[in-house]
Protein backbone atom coordinates (compact mmCIF):
# COMPACT_ATOMS: atom_id res chain seq x y z
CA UNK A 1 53.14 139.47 162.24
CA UNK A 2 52.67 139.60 158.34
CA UNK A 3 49.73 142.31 159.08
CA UNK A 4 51.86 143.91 160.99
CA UNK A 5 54.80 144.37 158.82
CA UNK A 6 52.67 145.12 155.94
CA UNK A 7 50.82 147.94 157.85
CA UNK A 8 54.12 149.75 158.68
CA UNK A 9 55.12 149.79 155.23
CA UNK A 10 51.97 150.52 153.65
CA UNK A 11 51.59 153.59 156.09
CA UNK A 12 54.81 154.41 155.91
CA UNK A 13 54.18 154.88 152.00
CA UNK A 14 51.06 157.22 152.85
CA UNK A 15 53.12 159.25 155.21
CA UNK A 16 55.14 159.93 152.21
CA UNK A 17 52.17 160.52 149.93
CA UNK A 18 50.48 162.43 152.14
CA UNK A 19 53.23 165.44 152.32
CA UNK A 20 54.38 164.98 148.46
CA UNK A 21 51.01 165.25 146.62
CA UNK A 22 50.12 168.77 147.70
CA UNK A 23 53.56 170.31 147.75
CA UNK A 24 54.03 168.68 144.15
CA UNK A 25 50.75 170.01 142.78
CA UNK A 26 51.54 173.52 143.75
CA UNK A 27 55.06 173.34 142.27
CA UNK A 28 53.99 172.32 139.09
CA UNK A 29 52.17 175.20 138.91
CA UNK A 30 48.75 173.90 139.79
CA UNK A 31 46.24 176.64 141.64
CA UNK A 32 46.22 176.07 145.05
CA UNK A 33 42.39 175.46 145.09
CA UNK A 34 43.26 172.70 143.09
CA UNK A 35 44.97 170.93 145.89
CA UNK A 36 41.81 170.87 147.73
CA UNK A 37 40.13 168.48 144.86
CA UNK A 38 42.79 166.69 143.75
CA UNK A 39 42.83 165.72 147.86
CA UNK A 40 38.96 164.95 147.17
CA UNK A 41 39.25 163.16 144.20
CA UNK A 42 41.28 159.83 146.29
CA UNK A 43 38.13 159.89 149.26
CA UNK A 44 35.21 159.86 146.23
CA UNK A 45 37.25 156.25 145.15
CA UNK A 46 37.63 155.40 148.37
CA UNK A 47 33.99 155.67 149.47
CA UNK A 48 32.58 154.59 146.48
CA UNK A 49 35.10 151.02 147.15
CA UNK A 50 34.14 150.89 150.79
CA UNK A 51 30.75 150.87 149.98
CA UNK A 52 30.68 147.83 147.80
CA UNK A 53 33.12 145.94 150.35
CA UNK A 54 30.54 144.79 152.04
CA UNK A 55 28.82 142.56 149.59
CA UNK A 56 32.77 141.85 148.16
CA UNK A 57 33.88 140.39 151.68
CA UNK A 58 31.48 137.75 151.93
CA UNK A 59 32.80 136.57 148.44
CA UNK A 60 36.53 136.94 148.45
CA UNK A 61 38.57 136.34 151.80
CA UNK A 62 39.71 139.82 153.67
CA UNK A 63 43.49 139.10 151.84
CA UNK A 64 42.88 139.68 148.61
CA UNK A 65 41.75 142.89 149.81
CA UNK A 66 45.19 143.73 151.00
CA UNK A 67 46.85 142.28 148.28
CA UNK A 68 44.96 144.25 145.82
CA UNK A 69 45.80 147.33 147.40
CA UNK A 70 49.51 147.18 147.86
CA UNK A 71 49.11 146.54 143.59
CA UNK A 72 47.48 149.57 142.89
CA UNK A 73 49.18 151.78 145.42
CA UNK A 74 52.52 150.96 143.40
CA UNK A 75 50.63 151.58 140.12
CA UNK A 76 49.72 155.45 141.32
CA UNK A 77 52.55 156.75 142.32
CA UNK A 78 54.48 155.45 139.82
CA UNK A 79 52.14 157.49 137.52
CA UNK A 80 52.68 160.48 139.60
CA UNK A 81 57.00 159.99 139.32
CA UNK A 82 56.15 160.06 135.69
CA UNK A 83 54.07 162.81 135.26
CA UNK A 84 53.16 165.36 137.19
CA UNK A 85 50.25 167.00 135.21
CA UNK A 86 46.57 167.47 136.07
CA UNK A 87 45.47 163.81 134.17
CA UNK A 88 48.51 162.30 136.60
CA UNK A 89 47.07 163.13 139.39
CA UNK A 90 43.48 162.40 138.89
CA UNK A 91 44.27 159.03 138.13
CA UNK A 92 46.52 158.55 140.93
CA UNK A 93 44.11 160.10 143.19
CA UNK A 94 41.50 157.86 142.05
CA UNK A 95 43.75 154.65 142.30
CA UNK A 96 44.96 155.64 145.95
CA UNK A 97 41.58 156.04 147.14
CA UNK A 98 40.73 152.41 146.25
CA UNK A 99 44.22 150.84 147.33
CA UNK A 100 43.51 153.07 150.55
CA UNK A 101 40.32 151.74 151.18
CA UNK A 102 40.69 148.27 150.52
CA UNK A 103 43.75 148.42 152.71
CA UNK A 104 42.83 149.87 155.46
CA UNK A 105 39.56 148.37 155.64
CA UNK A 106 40.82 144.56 154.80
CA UNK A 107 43.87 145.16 157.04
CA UNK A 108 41.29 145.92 160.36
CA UNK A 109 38.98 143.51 159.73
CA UNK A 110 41.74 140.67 159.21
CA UNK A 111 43.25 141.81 162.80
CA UNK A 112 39.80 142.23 164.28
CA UNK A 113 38.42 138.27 163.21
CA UNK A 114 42.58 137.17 164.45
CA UNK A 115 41.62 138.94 168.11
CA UNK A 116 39.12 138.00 171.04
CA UNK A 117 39.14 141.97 171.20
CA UNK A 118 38.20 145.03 168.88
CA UNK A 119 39.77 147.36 171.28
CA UNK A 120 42.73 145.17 171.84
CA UNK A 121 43.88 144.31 167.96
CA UNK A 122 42.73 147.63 166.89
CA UNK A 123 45.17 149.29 169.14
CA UNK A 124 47.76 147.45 168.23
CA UNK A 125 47.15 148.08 164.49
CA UNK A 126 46.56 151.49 164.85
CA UNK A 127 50.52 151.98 167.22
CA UNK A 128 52.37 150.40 164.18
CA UNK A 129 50.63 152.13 161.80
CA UNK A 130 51.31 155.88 163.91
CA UNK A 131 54.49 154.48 163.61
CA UNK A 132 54.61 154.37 159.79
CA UNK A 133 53.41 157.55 159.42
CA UNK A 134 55.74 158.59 161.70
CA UNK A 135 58.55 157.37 159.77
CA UNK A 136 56.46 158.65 156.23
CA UNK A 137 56.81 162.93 156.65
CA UNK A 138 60.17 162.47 157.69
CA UNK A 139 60.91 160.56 154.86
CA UNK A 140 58.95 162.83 152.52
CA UNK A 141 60.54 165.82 154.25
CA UNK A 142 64.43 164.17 153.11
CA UNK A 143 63.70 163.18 150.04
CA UNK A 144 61.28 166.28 149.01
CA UNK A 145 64.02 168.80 149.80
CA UNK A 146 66.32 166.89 146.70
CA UNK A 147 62.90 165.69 144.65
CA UNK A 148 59.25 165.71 144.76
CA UNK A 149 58.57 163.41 142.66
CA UNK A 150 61.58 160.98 144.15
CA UNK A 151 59.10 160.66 146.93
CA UNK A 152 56.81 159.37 144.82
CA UNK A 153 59.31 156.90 143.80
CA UNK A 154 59.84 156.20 147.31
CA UNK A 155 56.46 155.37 148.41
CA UNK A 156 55.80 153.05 144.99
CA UNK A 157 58.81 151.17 146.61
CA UNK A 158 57.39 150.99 149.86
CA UNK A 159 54.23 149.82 148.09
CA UNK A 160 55.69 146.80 146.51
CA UNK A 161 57.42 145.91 148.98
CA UNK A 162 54.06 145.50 151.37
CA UNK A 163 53.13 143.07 148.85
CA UNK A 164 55.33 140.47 150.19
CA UNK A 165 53.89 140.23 153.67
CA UNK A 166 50.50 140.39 152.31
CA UNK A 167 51.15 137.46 149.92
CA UNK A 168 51.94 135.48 153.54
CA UNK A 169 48.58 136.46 155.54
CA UNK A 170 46.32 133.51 156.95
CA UNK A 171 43.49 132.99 154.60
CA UNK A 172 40.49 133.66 156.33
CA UNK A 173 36.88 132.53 155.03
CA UNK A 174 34.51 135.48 153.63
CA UNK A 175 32.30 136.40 155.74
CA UNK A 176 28.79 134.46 155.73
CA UNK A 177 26.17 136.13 153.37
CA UNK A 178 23.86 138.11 154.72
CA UNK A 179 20.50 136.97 155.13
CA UNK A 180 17.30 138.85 153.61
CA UNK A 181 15.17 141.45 156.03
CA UNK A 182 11.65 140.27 157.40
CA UNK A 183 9.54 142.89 158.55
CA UNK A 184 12.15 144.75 159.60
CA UNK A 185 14.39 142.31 161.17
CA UNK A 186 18.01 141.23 160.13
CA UNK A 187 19.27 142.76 157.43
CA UNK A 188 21.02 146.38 158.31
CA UNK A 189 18.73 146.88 161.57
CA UNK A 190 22.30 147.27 163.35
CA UNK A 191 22.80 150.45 161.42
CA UNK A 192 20.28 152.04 164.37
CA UNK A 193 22.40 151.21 166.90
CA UNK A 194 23.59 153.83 169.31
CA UNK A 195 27.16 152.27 169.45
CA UNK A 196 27.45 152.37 165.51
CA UNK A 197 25.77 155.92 165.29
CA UNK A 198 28.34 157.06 167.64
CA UNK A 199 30.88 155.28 166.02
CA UNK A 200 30.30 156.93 163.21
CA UNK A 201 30.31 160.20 164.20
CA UNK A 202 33.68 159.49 165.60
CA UNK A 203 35.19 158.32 162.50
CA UNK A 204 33.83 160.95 159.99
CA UNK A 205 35.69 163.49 162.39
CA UNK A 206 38.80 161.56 162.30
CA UNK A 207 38.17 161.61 158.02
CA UNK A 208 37.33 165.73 157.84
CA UNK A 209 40.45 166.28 160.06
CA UNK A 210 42.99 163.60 158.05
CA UNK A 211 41.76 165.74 155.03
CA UNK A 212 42.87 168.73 156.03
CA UNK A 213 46.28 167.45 157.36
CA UNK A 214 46.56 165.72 153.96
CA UNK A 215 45.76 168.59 151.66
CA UNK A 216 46.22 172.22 152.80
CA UNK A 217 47.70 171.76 156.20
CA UNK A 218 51.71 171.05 154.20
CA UNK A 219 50.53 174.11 151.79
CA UNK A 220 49.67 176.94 154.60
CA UNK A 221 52.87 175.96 156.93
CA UNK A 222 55.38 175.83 153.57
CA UNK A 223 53.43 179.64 152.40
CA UNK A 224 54.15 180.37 156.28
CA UNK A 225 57.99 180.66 155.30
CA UNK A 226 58.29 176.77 157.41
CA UNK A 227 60.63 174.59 154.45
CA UNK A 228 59.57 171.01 153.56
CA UNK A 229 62.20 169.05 156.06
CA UNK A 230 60.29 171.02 158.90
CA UNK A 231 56.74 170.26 158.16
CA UNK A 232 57.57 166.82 157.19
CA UNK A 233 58.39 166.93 160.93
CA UNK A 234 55.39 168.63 162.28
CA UNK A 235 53.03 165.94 160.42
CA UNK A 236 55.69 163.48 162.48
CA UNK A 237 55.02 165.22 165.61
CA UNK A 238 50.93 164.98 164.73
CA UNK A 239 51.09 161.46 163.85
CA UNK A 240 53.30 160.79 167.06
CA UNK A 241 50.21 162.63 169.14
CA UNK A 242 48.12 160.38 167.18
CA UNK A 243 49.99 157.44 168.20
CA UNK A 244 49.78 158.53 171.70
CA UNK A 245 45.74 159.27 171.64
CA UNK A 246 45.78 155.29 170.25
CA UNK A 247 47.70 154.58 173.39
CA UNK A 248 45.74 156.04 175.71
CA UNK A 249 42.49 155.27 174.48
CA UNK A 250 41.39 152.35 176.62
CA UNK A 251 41.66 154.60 179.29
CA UNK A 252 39.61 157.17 177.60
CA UNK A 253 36.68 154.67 176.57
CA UNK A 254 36.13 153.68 180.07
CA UNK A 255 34.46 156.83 180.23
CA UNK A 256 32.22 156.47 178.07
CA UNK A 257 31.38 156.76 174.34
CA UNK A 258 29.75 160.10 174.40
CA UNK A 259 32.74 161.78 176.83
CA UNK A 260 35.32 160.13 174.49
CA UNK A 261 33.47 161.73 171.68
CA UNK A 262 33.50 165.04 173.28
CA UNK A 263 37.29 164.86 173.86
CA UNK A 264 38.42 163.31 170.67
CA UNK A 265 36.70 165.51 168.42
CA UNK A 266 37.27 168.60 170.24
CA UNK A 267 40.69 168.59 170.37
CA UNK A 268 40.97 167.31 166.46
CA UNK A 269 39.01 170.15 165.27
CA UNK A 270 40.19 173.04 167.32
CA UNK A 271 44.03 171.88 167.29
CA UNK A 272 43.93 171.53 163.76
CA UNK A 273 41.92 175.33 163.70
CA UNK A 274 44.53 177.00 165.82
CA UNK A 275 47.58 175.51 163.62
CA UNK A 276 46.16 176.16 159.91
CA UNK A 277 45.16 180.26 161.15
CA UNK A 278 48.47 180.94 163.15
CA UNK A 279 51.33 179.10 161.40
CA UNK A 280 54.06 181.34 161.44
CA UNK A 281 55.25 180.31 165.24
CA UNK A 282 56.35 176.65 164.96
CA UNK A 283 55.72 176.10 168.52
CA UNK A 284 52.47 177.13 169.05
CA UNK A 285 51.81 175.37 165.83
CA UNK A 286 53.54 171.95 167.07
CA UNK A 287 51.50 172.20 170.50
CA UNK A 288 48.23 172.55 168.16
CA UNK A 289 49.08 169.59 165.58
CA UNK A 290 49.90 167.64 169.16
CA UNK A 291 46.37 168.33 170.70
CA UNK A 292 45.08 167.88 167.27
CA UNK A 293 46.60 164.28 166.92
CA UNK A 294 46.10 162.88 170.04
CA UNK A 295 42.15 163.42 169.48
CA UNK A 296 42.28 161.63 166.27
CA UNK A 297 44.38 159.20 167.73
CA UNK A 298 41.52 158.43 170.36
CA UNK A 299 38.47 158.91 167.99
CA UNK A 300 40.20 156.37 165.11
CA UNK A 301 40.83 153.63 167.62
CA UNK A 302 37.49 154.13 169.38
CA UNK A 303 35.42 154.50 167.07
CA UNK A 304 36.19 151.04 164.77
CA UNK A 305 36.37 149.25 168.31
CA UNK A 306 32.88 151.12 169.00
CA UNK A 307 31.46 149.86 166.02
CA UNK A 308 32.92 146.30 166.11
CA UNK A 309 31.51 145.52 169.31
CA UNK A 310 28.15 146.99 168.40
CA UNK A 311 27.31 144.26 165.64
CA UNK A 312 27.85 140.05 165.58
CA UNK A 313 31.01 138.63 164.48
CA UNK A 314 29.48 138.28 160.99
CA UNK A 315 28.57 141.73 160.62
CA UNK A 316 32.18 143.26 161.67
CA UNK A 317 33.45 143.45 158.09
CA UNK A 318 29.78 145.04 157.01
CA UNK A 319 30.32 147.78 159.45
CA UNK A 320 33.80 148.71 159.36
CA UNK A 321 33.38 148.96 155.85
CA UNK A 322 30.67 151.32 157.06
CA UNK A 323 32.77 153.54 158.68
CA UNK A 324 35.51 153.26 156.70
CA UNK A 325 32.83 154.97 154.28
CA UNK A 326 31.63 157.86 156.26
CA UNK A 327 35.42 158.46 157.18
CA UNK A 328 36.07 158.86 153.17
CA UNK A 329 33.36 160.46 152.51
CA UNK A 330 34.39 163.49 155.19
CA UNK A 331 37.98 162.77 153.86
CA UNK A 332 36.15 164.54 150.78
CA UNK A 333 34.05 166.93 151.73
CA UNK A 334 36.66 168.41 154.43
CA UNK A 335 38.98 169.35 151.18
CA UNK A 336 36.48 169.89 148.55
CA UNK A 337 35.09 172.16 150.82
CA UNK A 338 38.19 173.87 151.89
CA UNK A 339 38.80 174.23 148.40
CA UNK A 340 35.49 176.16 147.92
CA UNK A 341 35.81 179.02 150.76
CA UNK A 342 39.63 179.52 149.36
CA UNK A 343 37.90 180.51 146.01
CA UNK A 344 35.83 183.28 148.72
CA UNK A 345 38.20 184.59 151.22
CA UNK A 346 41.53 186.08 151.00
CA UNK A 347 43.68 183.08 152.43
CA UNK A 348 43.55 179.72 152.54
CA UNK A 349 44.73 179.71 156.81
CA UNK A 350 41.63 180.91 156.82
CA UNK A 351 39.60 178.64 154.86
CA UNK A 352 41.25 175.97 156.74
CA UNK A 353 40.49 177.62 159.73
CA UNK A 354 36.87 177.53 159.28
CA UNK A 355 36.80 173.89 157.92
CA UNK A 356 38.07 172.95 161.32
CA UNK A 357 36.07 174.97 163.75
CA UNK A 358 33.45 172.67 161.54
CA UNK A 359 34.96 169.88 162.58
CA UNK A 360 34.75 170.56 165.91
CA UNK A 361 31.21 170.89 166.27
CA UNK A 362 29.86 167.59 167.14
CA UNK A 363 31.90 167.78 170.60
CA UNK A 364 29.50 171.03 171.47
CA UNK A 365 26.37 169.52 170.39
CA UNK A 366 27.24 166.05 172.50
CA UNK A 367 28.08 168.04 174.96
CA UNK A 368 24.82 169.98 175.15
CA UNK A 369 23.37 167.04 174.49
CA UNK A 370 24.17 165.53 177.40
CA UNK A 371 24.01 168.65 179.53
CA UNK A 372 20.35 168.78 178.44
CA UNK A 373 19.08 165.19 179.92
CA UNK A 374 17.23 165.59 183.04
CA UNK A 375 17.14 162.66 184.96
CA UNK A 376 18.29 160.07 182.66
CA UNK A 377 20.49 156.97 183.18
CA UNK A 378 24.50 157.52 183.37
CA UNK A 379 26.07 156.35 180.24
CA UNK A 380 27.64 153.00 180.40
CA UNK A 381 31.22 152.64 178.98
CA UNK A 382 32.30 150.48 176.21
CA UNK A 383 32.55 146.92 177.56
């Protein structure tokens, strides 16, 4: 329950965040390239923190983690209410990234050791977080009309106040250290693992797509003539398809790792393409950011769940702080490099645009990947 009501505020806050940073960088007068690193700047902390949170977890119990986070989450966007120059938001950027990471990270792995089921608790964290950042754009979208940088204000509330149920959680044991290789046994051999190589793909995809929604996607639909109450909805509607691809991915995973690659990161990546290079029609755009959702929806829930049943039970924090790292690390190069083409061609729809026919790729190479096998076993589903 405490996880629980800490994850709906905590997302709720990012919801907010996610809409105010961009729109507040470009209207204090920051080039819109700009957006695309400031963006970048959060997933370099974050990846560099979910890196070492390995090694961390089997010294400090998964809570601290949490409680850490909902600290320095209230620390950056306070800075950012205070200032919103280029210094204010490379430090908040930098902050958010390691209260995101050590969240989100902490947060899963604390529901995952409290369940007999990855699939199970992960689905259930991931419907009340869709729910926060359901709640997060709308929020934004009020409050951003009368003040940017109120939102910020907002979210630094919501912050603090996911301290409290964090303060509560059940103090589980770090993890047991991890023994030394031999020859090539133990230590990181389940980093080969088909599961956990899928898994990953899955969750980088769901990172490159999260940073374009975070980043340009508010920018391009706001330049489209759309005003900030409206696309604080259409990030509701996304996250809403992302809560339903959450919803529906048991379903989807009984068919199979590779197929629920195929479909998750194919709709992600094209959705997300049509939207960001035709935004002037809101309803073509809100079918897009729907499709778009519901794919992340299914490849963030699968892919932890993926990975968590690929490895032992004392390996589960290792690797979902492995994903969580390839899922920053895409969070940053999907802006960074957005922020690069925008700097080449003439609009930044189309920059967008390209970044997320990118994205889409690994669905055509699974898929002719698996077209190509002659003769080989069917693919077993997730158990």
């Amino acid at each position: 329950m405490f996880t629980q009501l800490g994850n709906i505020t905590f997302s709720t806050a990012q919801g907010v965040i996610g809409i105010v940073v961009p729109l507040l960088a470009v209207h204090a007068g920051h080039p819109i390239g700009v957006v695309g690193i400031i963006v970048a700047i959060s997933a370099v902390s974050q990846t560099v923190a979910r890196v070492g949170m390995g090694a961390l977890m089997s010294r400090f119990p998964t809570k601290y983690f949490i409680v850490v986070a909902t600290i320095l989450s209230v620390i950056s966007c306070t800075v950012l209410w205070f200032s919103a120059a280029l210094w204010a938001f490379v430090v908040q950027q930098l902050l958010q990234g390691v209260a995101r990471a050590y969240f989100w990270t902490g947060a899963q792995t604390h529901v995952v050791r409290g369940s007999d089921s990855a699939v199970a608790a992960l689905s259930r964290f991931n419907v009340v977080q869709g729910v926060g950042q359901l709640i997060g754009p709308v929020l934004a979208g009020v409050v951003g009309g009368w003040s940017l940088p109120g939102g910020m204000l907002i979210a630094a509330g919501l912050s603090g106040f996911a301290l409290l149920p964090a303060l509560a959680l059940a103090r589980f044991e770090p993890f047991a250290a991890k023994p030394r290789a031999k020859d090539g046994d133990g230590d990181g051999r389940w980093t080969s693992s088909p599961g956990v190589r899928t898994a990953a793909s899955m969750t980088a995809v769901a990172g490159a797509w999260r940073g374009v929604l975070n980043s340009y996607l508010p920018v391009i639909l706001t330049a489209a003539g759309h005003s900030i109450p409206v696309v604080g909805v259409l990030v509701t509607l996304t996250n809403l398809a992302s809560l339903g691809g959450t919803a529906v991915a048991g379903r989807v995973q009984a068919k199979g790792p590779r197929v629920a690659n195929m479909i998750g990161t194919a709709s992600a990546g094209l959705g997300m393409a049509v939207a960001v290079l035709f935004p002037g029609p809101i309803m073509l755009v809100g079918v897009a950011l729907a499709v778009a959702g519901a794919g992340a929806g299914v490849l963030q829930t699968i892919g932890l769940a993926l990975a968590a049943d690929s490895v032992g039970p004392d390996d589960r924090g290792r690797v979902i702080a492995v994903m969580g790292a390839f899922r920053s690390t895409c969070l940053l190069v999907s802006p960074l490099g957005t922020a690069g083409l925008v700097m080449l061609l003439p609009s930044a729809s189309i920059a967008a645009g390209i970044t997320s026919l990118v994205i889409s790729t690994p669905a055509f190479v699974s898929l002719f990947s698996r077209k190509g096998r002659q003769g080989g076993a069917a693919e077993k589903p997730m158990s």
